[in-house]
C-alpha atoms as a PDB file:
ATOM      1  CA  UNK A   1      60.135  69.850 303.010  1.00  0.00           C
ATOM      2  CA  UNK A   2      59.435  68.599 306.654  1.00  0.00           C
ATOM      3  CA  UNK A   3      60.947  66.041 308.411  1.00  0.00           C
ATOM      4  CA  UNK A   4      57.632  63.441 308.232  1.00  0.00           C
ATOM      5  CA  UNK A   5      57.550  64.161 304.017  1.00  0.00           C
ATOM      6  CA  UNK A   6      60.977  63.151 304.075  1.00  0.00           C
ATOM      7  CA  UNK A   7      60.364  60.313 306.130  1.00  0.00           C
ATOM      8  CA  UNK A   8      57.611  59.639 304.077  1.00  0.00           C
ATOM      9  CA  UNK A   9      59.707  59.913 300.828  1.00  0.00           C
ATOM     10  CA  UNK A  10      62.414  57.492 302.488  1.00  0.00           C
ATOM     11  CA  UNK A  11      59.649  55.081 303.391  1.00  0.00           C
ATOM     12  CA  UNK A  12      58.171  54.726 300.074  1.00  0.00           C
ATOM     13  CA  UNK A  13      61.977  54.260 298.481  1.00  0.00           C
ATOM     14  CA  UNK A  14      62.633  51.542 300.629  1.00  0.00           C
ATOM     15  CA  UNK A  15      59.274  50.122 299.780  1.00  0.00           C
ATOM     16  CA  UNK A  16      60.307  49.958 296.064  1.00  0.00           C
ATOM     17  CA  UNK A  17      63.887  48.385 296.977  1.00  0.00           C
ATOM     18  CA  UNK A  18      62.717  46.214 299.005  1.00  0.00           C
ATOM     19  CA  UNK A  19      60.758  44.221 295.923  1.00  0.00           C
ATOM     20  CA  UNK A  20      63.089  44.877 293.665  1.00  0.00           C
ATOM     21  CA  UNK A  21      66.441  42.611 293.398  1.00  0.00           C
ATOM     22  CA  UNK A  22      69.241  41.988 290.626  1.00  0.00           C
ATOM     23  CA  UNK A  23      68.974  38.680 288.659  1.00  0.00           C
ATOM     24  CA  UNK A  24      69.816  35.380 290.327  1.00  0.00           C
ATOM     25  CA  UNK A  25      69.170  37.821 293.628  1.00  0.00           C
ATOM     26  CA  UNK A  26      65.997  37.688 296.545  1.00  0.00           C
ATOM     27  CA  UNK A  27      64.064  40.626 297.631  1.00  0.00           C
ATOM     28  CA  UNK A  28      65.315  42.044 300.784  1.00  0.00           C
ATOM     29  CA  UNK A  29      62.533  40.300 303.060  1.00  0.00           C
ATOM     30  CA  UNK A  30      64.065  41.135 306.368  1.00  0.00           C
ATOM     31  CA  UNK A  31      63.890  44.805 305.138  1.00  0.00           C
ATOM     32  CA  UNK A  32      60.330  44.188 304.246  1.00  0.00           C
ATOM     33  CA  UNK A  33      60.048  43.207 308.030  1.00  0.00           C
ATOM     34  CA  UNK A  34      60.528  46.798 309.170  1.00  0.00           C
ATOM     35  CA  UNK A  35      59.295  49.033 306.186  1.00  0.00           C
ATOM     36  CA  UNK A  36      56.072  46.666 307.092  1.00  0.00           C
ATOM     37  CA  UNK A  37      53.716  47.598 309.996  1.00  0.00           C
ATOM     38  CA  UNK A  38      53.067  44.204 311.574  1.00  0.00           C
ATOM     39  CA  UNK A  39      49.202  44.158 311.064  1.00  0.00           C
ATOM     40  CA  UNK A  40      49.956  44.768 307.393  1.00  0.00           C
ATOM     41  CA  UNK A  41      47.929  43.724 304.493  1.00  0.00           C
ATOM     42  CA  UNK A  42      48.907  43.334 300.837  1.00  0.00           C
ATOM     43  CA  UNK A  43      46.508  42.991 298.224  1.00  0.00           C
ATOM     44  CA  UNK A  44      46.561  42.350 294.314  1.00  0.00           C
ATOM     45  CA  UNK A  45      44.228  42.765 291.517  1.00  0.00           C
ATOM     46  CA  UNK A  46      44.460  40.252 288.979  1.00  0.00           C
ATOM     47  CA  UNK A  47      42.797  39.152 285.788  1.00  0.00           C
ATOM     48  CA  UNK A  48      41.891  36.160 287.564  1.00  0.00           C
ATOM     49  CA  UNK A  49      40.629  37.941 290.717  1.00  0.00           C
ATOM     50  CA  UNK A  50      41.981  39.770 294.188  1.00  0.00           C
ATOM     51  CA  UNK A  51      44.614  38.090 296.204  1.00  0.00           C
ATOM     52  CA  UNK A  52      44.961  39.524 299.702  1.00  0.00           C
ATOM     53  CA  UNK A  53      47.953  38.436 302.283  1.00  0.00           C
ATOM     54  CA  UNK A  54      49.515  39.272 305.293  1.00  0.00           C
ATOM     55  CA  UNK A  55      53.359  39.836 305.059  1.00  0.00           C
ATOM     56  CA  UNK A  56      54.329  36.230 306.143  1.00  0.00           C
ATOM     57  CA  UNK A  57      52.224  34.853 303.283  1.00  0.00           C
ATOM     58  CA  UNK A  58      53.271  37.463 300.704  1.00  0.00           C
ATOM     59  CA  UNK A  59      56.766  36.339 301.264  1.00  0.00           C
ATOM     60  CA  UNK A  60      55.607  32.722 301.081  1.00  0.00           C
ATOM     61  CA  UNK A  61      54.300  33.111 297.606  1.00  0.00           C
ATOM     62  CA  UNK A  62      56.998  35.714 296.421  1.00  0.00           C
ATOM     63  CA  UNK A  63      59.697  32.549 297.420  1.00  0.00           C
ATOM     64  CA  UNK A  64      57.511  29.863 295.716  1.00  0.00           C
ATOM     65  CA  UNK A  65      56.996  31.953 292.300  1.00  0.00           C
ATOM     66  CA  UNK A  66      61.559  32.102 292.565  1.00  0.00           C
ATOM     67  CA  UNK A  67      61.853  28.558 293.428  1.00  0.00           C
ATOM     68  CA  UNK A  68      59.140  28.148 289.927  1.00  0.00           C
ATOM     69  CA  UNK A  69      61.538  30.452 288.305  1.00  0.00           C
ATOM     70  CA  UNK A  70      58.800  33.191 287.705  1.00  0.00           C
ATOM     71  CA  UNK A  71      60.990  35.741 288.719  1.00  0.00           C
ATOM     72  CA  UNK A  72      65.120  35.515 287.431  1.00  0.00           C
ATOM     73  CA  UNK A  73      65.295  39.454 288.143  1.00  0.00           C
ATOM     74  CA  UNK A  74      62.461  42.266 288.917  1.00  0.00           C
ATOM     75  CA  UNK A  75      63.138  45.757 289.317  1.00  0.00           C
ATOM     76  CA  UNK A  76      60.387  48.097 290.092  1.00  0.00           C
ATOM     77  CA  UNK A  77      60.458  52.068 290.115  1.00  0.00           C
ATOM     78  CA  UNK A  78      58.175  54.624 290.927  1.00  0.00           C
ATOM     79  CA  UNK A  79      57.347  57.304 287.991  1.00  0.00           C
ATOM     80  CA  UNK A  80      54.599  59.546 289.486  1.00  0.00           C
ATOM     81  CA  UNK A  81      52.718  59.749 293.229  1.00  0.00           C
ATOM     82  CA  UNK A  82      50.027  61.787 294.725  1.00  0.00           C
ATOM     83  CA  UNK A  83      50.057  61.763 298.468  1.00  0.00           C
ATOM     84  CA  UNK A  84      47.616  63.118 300.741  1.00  0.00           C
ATOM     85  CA  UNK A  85      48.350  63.381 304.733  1.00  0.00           C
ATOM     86  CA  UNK A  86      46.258  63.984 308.099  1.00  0.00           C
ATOM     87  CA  UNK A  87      47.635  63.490 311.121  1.00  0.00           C
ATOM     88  CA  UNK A  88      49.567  59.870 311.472  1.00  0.00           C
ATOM     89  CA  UNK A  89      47.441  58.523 308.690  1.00  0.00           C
ATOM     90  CA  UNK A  90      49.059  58.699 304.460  1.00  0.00           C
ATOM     91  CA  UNK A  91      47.237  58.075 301.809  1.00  0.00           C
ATOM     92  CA  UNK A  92      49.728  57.564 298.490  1.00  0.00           C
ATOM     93  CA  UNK A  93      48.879  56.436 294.863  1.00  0.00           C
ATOM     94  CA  UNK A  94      52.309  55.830 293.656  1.00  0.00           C
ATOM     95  CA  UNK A  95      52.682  54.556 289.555  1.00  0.00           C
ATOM     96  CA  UNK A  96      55.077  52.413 288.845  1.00  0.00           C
ATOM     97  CA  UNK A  97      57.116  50.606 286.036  1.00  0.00           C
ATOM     98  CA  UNK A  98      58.081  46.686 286.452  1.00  0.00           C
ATOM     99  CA  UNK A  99      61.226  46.019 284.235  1.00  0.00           C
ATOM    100  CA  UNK A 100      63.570  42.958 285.038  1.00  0.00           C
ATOM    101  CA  UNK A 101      66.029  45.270 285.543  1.00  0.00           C
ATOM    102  CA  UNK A 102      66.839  48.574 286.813  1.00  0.00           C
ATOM    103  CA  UNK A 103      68.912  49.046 283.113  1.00  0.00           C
ATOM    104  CA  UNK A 104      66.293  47.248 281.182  1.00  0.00           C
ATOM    105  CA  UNK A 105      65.462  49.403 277.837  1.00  0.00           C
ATOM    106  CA  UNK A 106      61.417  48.461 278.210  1.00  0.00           C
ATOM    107  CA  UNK A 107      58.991  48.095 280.960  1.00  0.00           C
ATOM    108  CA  UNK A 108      57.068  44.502 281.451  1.00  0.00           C
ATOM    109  CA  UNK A 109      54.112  46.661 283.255  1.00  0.00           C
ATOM    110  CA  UNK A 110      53.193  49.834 284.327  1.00  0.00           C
ATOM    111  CA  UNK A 111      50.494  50.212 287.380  1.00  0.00           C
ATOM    112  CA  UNK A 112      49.297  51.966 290.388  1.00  0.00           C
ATOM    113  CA  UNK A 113      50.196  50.865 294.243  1.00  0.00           C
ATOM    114  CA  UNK A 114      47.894  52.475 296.467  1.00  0.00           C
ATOM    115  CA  UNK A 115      49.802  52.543 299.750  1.00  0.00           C
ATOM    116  CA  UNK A 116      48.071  53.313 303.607  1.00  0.00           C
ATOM    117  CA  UNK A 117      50.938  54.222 305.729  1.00  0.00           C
ATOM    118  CA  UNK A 118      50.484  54.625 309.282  1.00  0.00           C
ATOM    119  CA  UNK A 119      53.265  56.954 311.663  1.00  0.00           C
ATOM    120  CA  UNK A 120      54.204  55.575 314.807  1.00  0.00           C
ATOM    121  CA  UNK A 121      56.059  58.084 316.237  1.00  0.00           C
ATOM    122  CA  UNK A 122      59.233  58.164 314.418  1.00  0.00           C
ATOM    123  CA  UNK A 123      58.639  56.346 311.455  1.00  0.00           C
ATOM    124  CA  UNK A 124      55.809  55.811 308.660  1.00  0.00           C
ATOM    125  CA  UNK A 125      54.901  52.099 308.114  1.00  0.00           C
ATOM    126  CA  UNK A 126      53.131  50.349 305.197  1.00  0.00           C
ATOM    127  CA  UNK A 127      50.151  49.470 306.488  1.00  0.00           C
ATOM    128  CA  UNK A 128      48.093  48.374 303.375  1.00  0.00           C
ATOM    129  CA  UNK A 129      49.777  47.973 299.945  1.00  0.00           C
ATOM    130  CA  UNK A 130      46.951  47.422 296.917  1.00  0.00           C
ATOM    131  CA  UNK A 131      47.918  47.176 293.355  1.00  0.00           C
ATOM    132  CA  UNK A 132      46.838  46.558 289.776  1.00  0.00           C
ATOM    133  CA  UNK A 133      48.298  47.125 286.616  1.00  0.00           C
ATOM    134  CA  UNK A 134      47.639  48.240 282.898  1.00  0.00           C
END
């Protein structure tokens, strides 16, 4: 395995532990900050339509949906990916399970992210995170 899949593998990880947090906890939005590419742009399908946000507002409405008490606990893990590189440019469909915690016996959701990451140099950044689930 090269360096950059590893790199890549490491990126996506810290993707999923960055959302995820124990109950009563935050996600780790400083972390976010860096696993982030600046210019990044997170979307969400919905039964009720498309949401689309850059990082700042993401976190915004992640914080709001806590201080509603939407989210006690949320722990979500990747189960399957396909990944296909060229150059500094990813392209990963990553499937995922949502539980409200990392010990919970059931899932809430299962869905795809579809994740753009862009390599700088040293690092690969989320450029573009799109989701929807089951």
């Amino acid at each position: 395995m090269s360096d950059r899949t590893q790199l890549m593998d490491s990126t996506i990880r810290a993707l999923y532990e960055v959302i995820s947090f124990p109950e009563g906890g935050d996600p780790d939005f400083q972390r976010m900050n860096q696993v982030f590419a600046p210019s990044a742009r997170i979307t969400r399908v919905t039964p009720e339509g498309v949401d689309s946000f850059d990082l700042p507002t993401f976190q915004e409405m992640v914080m709001e949906s806590l201080d509603l008490g939407v989210y006690t606990g949320f722990h979500e893990q990747e189960i399957a990916r396909r990944a296909e590189v060229f150059g500094a440019l990813a392209h990963v469909l990553s499937a995922y399970e949502t539980r409200r915690s990392p010990n919970a016996v059931g899932y809430l959701a299962r869905g795809v992210n579809s994740i753009q990451l862009l390599w700088d140099g040293t690092s690969w950044r989320v450029l573009s995170l799109l989701w929807d689930e089951e």
